[in-house]
N, C-alpha and C. Protein backbone atom coordinates (compact mmCIF):
# COMPACT_ATOMS: atom_id res chain seq x y z
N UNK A 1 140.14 -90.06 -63.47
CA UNK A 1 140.51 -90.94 -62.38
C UNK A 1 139.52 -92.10 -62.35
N UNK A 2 140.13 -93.45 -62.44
CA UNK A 2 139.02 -93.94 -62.25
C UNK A 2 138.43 -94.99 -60.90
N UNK A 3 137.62 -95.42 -60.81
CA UNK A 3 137.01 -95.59 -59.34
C UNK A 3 137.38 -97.01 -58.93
N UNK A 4 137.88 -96.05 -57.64
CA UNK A 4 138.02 -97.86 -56.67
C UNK A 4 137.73 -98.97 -56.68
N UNK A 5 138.54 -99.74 -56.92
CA UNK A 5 137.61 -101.13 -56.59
C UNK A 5 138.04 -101.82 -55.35
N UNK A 6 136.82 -101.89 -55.00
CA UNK A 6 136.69 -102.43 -53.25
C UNK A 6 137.50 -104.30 -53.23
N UNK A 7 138.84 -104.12 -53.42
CA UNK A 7 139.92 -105.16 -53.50
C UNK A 7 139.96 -105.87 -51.73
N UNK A 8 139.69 -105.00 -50.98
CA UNK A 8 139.67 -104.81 -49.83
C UNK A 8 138.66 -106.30 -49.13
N UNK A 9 139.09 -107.30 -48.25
CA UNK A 9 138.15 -108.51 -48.37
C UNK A 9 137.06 -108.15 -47.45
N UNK A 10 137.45 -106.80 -46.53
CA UNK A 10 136.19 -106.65 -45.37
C UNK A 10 134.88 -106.34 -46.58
N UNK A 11 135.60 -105.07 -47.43
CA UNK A 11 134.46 -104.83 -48.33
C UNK A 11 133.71 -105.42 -49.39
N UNK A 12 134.85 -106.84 -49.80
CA UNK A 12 133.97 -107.45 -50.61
C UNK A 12 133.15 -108.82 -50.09
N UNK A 13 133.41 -108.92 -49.03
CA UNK A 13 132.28 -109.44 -48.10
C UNK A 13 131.26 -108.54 -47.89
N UNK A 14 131.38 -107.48 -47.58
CA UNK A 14 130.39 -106.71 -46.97
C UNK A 14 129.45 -106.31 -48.34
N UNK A 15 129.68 -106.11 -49.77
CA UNK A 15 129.22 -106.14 -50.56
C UNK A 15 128.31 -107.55 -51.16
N UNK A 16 128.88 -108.66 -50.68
CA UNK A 16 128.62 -109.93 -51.02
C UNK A 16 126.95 -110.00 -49.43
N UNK A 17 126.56 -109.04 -48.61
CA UNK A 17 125.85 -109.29 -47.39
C UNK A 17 124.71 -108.16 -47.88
N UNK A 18 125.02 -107.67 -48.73
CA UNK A 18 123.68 -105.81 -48.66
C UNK A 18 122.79 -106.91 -49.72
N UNK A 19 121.47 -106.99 -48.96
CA UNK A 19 120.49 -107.24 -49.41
C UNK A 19 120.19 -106.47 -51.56
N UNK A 20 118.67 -107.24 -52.69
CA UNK A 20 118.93 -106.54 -53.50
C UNK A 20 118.28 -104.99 -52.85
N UNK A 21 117.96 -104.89 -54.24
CA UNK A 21 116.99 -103.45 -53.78
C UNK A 21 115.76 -103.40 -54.00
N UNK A 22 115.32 -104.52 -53.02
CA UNK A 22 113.48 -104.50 -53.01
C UNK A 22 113.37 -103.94 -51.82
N UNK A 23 113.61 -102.23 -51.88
CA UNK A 23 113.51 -101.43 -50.32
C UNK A 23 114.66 -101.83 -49.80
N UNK A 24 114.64 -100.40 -48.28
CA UNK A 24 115.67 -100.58 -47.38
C UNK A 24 115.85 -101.78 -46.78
N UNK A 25 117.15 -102.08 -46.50
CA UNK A 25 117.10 -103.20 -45.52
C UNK A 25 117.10 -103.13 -44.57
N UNK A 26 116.50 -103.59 -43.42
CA UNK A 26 116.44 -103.04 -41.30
C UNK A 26 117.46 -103.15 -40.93
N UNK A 27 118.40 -102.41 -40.87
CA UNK A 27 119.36 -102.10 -41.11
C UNK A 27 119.17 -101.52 -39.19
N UNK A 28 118.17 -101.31 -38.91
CA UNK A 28 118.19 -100.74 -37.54
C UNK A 28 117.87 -102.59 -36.62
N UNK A 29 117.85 -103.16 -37.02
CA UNK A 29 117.22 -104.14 -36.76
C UNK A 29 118.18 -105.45 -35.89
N UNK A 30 119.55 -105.21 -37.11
CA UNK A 30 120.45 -105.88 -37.19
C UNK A 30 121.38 -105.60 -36.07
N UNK A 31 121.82 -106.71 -35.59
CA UNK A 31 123.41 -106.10 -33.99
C UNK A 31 124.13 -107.26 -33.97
N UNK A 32 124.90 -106.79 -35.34
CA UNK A 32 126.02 -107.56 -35.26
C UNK A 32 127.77 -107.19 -34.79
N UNK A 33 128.35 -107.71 -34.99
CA UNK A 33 129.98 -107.68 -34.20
C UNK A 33 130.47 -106.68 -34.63
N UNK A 34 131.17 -105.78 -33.97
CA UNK A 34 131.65 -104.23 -34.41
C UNK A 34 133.22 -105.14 -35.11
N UNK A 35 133.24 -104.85 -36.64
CA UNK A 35 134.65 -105.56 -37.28
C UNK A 35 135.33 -104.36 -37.46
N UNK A 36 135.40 -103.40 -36.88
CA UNK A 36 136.78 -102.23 -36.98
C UNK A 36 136.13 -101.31 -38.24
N UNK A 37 137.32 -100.09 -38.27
CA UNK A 37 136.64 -99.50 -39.31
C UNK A 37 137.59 -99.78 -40.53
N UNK A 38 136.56 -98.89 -41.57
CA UNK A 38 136.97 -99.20 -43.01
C UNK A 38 137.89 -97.87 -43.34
N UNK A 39 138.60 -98.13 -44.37
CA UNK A 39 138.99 -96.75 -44.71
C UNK A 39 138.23 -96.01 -45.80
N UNK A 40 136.57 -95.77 -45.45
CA UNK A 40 135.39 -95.27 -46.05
C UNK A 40 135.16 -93.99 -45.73
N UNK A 41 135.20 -93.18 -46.60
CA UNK A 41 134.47 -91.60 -46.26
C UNK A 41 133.98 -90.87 -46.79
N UNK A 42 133.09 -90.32 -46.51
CA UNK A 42 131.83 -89.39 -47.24
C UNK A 42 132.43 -88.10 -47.17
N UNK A 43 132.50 -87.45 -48.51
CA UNK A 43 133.43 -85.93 -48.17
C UNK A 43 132.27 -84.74 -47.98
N UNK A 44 132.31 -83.96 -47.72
CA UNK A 44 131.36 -82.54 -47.45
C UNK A 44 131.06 -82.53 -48.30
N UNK A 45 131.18 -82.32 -49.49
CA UNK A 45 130.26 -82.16 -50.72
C UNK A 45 129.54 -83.52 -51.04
N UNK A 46 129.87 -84.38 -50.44
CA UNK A 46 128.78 -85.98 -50.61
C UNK A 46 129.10 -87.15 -51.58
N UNK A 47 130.54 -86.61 -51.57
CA UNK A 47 131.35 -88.03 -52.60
C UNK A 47 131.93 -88.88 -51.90
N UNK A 48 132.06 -90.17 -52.07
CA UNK A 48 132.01 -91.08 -51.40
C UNK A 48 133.27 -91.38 -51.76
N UNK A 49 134.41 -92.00 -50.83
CA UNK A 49 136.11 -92.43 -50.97
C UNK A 49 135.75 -93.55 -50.25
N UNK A 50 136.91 -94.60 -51.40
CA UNK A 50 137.47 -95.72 -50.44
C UNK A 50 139.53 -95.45 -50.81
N UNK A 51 139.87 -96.07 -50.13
CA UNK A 51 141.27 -95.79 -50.02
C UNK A 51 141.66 -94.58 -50.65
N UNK A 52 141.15 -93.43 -50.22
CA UNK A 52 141.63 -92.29 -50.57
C UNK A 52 141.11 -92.14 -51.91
N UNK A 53 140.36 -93.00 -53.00
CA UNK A 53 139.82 -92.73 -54.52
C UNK A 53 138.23 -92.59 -54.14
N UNK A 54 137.92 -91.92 -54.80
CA UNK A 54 136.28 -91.56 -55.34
C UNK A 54 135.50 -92.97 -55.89
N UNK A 55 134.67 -92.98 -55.55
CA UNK A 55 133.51 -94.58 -55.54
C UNK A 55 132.60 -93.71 -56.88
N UNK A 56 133.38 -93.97 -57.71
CA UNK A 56 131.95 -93.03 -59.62
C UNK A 56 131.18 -93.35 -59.55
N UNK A 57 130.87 -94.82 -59.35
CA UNK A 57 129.52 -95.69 -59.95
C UNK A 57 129.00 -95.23 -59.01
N UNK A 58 127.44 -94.53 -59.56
CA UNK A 58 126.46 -94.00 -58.86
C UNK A 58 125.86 -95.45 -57.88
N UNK A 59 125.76 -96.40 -58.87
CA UNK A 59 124.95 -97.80 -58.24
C UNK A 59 126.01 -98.50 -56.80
N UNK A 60 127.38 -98.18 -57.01
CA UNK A 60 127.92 -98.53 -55.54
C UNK A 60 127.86 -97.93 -54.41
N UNK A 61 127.47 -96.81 -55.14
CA UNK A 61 127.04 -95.45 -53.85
C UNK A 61 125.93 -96.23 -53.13
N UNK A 62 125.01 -96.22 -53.87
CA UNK A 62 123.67 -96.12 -53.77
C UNK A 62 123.38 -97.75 -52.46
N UNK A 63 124.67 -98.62 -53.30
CA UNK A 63 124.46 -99.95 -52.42
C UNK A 63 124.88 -99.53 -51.31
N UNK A 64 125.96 -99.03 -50.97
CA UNK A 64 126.44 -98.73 -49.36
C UNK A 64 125.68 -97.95 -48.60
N UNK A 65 124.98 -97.29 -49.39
CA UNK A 65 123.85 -96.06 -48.75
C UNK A 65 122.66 -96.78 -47.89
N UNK A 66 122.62 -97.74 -48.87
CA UNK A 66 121.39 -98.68 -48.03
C UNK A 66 121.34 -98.95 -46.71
N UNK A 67 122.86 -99.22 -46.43
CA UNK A 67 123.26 -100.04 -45.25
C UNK A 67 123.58 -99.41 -43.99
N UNK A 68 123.69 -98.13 -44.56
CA UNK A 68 124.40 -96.95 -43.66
C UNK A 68 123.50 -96.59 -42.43
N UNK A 69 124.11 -96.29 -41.35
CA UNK A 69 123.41 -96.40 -39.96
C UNK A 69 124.23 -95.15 -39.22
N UNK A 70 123.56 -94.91 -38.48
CA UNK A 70 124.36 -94.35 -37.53
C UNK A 70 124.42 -94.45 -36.25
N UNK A 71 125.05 -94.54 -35.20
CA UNK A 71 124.77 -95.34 -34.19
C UNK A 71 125.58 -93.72 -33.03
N UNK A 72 124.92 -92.93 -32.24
CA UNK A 72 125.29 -91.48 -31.68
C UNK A 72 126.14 -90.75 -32.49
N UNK A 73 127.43 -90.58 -32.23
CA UNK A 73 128.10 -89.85 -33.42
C UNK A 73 129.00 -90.48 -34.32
N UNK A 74 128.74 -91.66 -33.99
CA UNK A 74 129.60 -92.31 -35.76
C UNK A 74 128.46 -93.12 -36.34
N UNK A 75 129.11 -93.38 -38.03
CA UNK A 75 128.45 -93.53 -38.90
C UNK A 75 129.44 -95.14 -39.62
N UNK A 76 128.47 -96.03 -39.78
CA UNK A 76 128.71 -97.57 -40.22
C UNK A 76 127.86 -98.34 -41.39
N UNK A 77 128.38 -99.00 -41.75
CA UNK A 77 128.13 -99.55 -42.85
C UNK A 77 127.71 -101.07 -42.23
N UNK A 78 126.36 -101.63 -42.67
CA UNK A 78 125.95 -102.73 -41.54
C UNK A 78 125.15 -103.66 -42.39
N UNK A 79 125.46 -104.71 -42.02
CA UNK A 79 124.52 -106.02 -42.44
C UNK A 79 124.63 -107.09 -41.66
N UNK A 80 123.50 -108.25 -41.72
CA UNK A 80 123.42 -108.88 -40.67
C UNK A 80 124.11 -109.57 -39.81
N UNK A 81 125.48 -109.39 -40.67
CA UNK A 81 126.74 -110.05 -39.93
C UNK A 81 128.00 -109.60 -39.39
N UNK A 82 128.01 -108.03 -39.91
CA UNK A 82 129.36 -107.54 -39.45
C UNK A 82 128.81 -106.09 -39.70
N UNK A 83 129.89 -104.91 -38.77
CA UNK A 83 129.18 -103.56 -38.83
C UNK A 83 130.64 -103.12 -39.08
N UNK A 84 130.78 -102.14 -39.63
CA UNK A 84 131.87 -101.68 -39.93
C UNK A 84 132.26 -100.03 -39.41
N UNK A 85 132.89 -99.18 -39.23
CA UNK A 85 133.12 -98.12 -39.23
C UNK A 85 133.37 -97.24 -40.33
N UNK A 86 133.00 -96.13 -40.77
CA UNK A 86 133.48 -94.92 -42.34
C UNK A 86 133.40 -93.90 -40.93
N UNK A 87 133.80 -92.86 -41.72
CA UNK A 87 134.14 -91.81 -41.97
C UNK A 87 132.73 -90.65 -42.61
N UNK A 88 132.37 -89.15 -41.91
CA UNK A 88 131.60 -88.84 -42.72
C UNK A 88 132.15 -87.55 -42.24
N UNK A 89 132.24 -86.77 -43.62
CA UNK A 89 132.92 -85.36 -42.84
C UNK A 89 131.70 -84.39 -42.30
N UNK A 90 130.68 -84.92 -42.67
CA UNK A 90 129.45 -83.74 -42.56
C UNK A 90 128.44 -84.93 -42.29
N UNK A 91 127.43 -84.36 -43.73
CA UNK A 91 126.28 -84.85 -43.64
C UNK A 91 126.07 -86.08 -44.67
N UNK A 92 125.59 -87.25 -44.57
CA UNK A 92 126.07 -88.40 -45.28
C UNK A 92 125.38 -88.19 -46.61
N UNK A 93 124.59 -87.75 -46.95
CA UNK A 93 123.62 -87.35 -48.29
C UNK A 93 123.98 -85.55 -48.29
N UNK A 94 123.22 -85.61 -49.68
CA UNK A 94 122.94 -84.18 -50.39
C UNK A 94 122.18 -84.11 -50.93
N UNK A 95 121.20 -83.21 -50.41
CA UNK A 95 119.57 -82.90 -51.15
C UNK A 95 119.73 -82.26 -52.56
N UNK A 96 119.97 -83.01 -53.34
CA UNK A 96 120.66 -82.69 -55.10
C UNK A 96 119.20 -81.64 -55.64
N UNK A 97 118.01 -82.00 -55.45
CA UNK A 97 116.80 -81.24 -55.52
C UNK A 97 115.48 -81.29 -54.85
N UNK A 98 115.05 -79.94 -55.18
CA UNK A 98 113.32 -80.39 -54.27
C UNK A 98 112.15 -79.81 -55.28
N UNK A 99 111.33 -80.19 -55.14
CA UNK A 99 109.80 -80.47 -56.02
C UNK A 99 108.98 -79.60 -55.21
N UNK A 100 108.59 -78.28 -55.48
CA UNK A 100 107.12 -77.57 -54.70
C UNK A 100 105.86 -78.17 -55.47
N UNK A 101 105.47 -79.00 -54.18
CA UNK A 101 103.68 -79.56 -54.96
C UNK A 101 103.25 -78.85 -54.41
N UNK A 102 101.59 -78.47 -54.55
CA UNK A 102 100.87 -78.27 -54.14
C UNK A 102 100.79 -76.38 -54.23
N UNK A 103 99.74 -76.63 -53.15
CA UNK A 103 99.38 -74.85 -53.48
C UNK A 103 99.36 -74.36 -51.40
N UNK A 104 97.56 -74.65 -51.35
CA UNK A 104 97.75 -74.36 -49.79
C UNK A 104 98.56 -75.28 -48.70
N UNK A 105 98.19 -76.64 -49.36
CA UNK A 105 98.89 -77.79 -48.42
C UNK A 105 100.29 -77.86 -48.97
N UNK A 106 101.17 -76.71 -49.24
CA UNK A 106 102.43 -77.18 -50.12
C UNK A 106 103.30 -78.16 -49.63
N UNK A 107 103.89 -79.05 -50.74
CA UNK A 107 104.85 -80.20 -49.74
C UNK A 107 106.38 -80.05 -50.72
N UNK A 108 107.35 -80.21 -50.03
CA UNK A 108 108.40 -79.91 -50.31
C UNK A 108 109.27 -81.33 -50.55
N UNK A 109 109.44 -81.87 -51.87
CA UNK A 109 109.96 -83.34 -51.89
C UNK A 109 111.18 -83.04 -52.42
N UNK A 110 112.10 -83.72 -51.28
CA UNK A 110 113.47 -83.26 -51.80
C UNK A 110 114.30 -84.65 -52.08
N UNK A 111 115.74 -84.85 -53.34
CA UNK A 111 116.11 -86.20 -53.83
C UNK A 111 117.23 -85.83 -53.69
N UNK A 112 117.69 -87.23 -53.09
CA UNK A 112 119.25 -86.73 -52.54
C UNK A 112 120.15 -87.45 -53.33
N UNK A 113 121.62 -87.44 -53.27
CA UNK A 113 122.28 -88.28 -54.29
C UNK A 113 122.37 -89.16 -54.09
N UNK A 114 121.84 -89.67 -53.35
CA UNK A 114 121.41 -91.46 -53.16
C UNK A 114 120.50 -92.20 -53.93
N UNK A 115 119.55 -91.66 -53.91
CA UNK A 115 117.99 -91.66 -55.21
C UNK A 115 117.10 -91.52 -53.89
N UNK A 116 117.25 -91.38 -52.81
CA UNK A 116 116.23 -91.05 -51.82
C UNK A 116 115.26 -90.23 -52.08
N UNK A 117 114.03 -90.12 -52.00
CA UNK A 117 112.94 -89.56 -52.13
C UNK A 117 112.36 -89.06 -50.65
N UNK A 118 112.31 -87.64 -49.94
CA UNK A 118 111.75 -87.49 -48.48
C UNK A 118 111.10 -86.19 -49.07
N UNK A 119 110.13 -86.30 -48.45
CA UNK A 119 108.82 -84.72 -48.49
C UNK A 119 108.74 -84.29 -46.66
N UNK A 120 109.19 -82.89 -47.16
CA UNK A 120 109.76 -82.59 -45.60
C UNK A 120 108.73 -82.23 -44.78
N UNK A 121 108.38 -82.71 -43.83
CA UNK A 121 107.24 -82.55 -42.37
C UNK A 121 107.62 -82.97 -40.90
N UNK A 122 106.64 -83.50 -40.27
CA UNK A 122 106.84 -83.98 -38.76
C UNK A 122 108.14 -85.30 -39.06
N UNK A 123 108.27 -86.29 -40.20
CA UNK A 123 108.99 -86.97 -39.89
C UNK A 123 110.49 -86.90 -40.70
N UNK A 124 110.20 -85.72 -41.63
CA UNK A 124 111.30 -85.76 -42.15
C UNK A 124 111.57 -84.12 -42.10
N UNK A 125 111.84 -83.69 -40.45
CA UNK A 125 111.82 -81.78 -40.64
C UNK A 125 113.17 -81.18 -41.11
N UNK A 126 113.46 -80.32 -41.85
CA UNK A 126 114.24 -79.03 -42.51
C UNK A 126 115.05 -78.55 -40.89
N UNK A 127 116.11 -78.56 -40.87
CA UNK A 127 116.69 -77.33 -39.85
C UNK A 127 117.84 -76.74 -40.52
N UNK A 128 118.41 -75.22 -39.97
CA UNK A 128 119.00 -74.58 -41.10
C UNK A 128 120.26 -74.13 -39.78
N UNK A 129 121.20 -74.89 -39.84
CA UNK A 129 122.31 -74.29 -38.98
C UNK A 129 123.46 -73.00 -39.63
N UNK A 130 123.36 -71.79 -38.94
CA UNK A 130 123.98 -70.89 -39.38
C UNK A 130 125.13 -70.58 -38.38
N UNK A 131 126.23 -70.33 -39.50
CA UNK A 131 127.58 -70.56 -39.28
C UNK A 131 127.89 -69.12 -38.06
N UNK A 132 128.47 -69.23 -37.57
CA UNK A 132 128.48 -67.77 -36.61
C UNK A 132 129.60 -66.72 -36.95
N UNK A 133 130.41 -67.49 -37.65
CA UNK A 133 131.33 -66.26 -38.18
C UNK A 133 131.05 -65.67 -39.44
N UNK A 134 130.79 -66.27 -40.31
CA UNK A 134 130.05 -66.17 -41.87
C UNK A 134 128.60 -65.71 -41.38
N UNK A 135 127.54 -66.06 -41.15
CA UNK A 135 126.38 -65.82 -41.25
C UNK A 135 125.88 -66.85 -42.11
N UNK A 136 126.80 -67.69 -42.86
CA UNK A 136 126.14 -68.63 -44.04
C UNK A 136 125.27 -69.88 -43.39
N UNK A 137 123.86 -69.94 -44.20
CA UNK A 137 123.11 -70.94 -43.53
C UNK A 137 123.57 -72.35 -44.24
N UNK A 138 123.49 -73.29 -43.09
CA UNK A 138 123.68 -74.59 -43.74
C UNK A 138 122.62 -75.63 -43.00
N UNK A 139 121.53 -75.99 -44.45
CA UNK A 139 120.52 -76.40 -44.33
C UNK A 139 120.57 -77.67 -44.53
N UNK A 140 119.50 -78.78 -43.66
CA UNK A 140 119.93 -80.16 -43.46
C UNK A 140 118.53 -80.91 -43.42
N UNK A 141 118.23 -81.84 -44.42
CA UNK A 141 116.70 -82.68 -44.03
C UNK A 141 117.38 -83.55 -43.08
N UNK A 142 116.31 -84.28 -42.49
CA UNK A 142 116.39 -85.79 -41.85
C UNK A 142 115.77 -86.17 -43.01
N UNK A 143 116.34 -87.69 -43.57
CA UNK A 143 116.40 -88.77 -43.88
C UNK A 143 115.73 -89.88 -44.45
N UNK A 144 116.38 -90.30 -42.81
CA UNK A 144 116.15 -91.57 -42.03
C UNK A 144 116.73 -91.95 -41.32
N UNK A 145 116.43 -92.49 -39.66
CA UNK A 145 117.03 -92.78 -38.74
C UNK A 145 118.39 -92.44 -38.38
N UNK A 146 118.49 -91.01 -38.39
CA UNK A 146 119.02 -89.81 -37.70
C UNK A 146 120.39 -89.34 -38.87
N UNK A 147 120.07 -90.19 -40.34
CA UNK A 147 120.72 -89.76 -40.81
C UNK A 147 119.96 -88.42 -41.97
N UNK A 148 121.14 -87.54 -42.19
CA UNK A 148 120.59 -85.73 -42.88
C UNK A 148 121.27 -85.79 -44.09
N UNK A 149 120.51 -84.79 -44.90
CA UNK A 149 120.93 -84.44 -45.82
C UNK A 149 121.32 -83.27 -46.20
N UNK A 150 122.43 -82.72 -46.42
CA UNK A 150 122.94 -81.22 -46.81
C UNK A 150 122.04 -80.75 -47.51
N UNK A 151 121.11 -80.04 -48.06
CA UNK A 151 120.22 -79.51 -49.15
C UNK A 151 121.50 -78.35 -49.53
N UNK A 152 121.59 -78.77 -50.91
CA UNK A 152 122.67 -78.30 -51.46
C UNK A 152 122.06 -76.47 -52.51
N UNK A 153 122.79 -75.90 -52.22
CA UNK A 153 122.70 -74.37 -52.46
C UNK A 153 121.16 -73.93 -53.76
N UNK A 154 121.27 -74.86 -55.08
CA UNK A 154 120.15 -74.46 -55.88
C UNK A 154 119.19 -74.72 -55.31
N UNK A 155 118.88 -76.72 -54.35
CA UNK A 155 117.33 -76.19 -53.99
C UNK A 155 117.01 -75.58 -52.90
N UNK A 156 118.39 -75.33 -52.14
CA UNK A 156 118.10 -74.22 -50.89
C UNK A 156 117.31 -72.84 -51.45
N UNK A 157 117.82 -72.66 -52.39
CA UNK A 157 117.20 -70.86 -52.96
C UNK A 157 116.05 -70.98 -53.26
N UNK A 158 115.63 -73.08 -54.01
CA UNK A 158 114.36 -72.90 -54.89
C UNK A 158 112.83 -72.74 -53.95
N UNK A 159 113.62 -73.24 -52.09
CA UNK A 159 113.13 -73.10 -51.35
C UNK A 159 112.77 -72.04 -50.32
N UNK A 160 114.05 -71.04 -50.52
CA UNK A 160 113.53 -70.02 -49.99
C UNK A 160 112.60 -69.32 -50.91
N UNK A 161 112.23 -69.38 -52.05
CA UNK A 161 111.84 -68.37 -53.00
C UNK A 161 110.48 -68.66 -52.22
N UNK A 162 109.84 -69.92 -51.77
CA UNK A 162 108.51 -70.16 -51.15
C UNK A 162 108.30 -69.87 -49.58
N UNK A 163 109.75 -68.64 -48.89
CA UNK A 163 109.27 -68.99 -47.75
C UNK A 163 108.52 -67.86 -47.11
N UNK A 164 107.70 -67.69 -46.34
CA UNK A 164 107.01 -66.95 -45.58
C UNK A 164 107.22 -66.00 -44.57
N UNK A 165 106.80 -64.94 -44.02
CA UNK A 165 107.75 -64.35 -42.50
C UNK A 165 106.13 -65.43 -41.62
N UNK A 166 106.57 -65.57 -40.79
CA UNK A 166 105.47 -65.91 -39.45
C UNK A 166 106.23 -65.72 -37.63
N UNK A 167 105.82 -65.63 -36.82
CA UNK A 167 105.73 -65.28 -35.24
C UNK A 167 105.94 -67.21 -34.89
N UNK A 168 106.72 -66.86 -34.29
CA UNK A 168 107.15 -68.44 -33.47
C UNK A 168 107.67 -67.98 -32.51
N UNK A 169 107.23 -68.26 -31.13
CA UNK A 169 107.64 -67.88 -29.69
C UNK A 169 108.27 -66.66 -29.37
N UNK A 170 107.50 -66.04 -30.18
CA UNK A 170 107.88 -64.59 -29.57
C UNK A 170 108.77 -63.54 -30.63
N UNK A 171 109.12 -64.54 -31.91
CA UNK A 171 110.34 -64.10 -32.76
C UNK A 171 109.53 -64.09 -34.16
N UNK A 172 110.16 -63.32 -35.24
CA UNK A 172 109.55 -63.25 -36.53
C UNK A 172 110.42 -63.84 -37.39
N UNK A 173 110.02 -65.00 -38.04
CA UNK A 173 110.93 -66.13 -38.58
C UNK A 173 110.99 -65.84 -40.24
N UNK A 174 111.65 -66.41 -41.05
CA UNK A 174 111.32 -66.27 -42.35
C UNK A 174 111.56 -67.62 -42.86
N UNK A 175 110.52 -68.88 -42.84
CA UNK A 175 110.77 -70.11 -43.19
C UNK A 175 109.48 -70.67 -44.05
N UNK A 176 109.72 -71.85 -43.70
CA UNK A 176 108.80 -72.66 -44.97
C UNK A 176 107.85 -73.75 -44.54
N UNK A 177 107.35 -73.55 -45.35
CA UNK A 177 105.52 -74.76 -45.07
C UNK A 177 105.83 -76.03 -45.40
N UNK A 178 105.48 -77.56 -45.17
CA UNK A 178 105.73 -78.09 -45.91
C UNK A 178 105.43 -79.60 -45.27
N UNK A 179 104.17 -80.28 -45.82
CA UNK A 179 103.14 -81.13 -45.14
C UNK A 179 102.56 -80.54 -44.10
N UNK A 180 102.50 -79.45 -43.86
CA UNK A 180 101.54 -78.51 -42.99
C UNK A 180 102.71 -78.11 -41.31
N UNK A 181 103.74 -78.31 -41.60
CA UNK A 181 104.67 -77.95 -41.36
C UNK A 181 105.63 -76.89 -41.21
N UNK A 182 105.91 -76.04 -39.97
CA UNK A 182 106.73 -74.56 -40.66
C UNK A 182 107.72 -74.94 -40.32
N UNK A 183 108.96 -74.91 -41.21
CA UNK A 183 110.33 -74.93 -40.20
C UNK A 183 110.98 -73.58 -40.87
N UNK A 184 111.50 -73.12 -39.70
CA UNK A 184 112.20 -71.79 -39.75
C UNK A 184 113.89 -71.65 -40.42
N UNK A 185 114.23 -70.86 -41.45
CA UNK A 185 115.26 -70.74 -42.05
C UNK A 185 116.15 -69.71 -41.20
N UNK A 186 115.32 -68.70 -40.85
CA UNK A 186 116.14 -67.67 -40.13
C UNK A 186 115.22 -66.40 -39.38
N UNK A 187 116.14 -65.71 -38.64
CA UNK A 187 114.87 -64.57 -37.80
C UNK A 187 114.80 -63.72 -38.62
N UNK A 188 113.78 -63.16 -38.72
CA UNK A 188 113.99 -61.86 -39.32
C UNK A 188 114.03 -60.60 -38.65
């Protein structure tokens, strides 16, 4: 199948406005005119659709990713002149892998399919929402500016293999260290 091309004039304006890639762009910064939404959506597994086709090129991903905001519970595509509306069925990234450095101070650097780089602590913490009928955990970094990342099943395991039991308010947790950091996976 091959990938969309954004024919669409909101999007090829809006492509013609995303800064290069010398860093994020302030993207929180910007408050421009709400122009309706797109027919953009991020699927649960973290593939990106425009008119119902799959976006391949890793590098168009990666440009819309830049721009991406979230503003309470919806999620937009933004530059200094127009904000748009997508679609996200979940979580807008996927923690594709994570890196155990260290030994006592261990830090946990996880890369999402964006090319994002976050080492999880006070500003970027781990929470692990478990499903109530399944029991299945579904584990999520922050980001950036309130947007998460699914940590997807291999480095979920590569992460439990490092996690610890410890006492947190009264309960015996079984979670993980990480910039001096515990966040809890589950009770034990």
């Amino acid at each position: 199948m091959k990938d969309s091309s954004p024919g669409d004039p909101k999007v090829a304006q809006l492509l013609e406005q995303i800064p290069g890639e010398a860093g994020l762009p302030p993207v929180h910064l910007w408050d421009p005119p709400f122009c309706g939404d797109i027919d953009m959506r991020i699927a649960r597994d973290g593939s990106w659709h425009y008119q119902g086709m799959p976006l391949q090129r890793a590098a168009m991903v990666r440009l819309f990713s830049r721009v991406l905001r979230r503003d309470g519970d919806r999620y937009f595509l933004v530059t200094p002149v127009e904000k748009v509306g997508i679609e996200v069925d979940d979580a807008p990234f996927q923690a594709v892998s994570v890196q155990i450095e260290g030994g006592v101070t261990q830090r946990l650097r996880f890369t999402t399919n964006a090319g994002d780089e976050v080492v999880a602590g006070a500003d970027h913490p781990v929470r692990v929402v478990t499903d109530k009928q399944s029991g299945e955990p579904r584990p999520y970094i922050h980001v950036r500016a309130g947007l998460e990342a699914l940590i997807q099943r291999t480095p979920f395991y590569e992460m439990v293999e490092h996690a610890v039991e410890r006492e947190e308010q009264g309960k015996r947790w079984l979670g993980v260290c990480s910039d001096e950091v515990f966040f809890p996976i589950g009770e034990v």
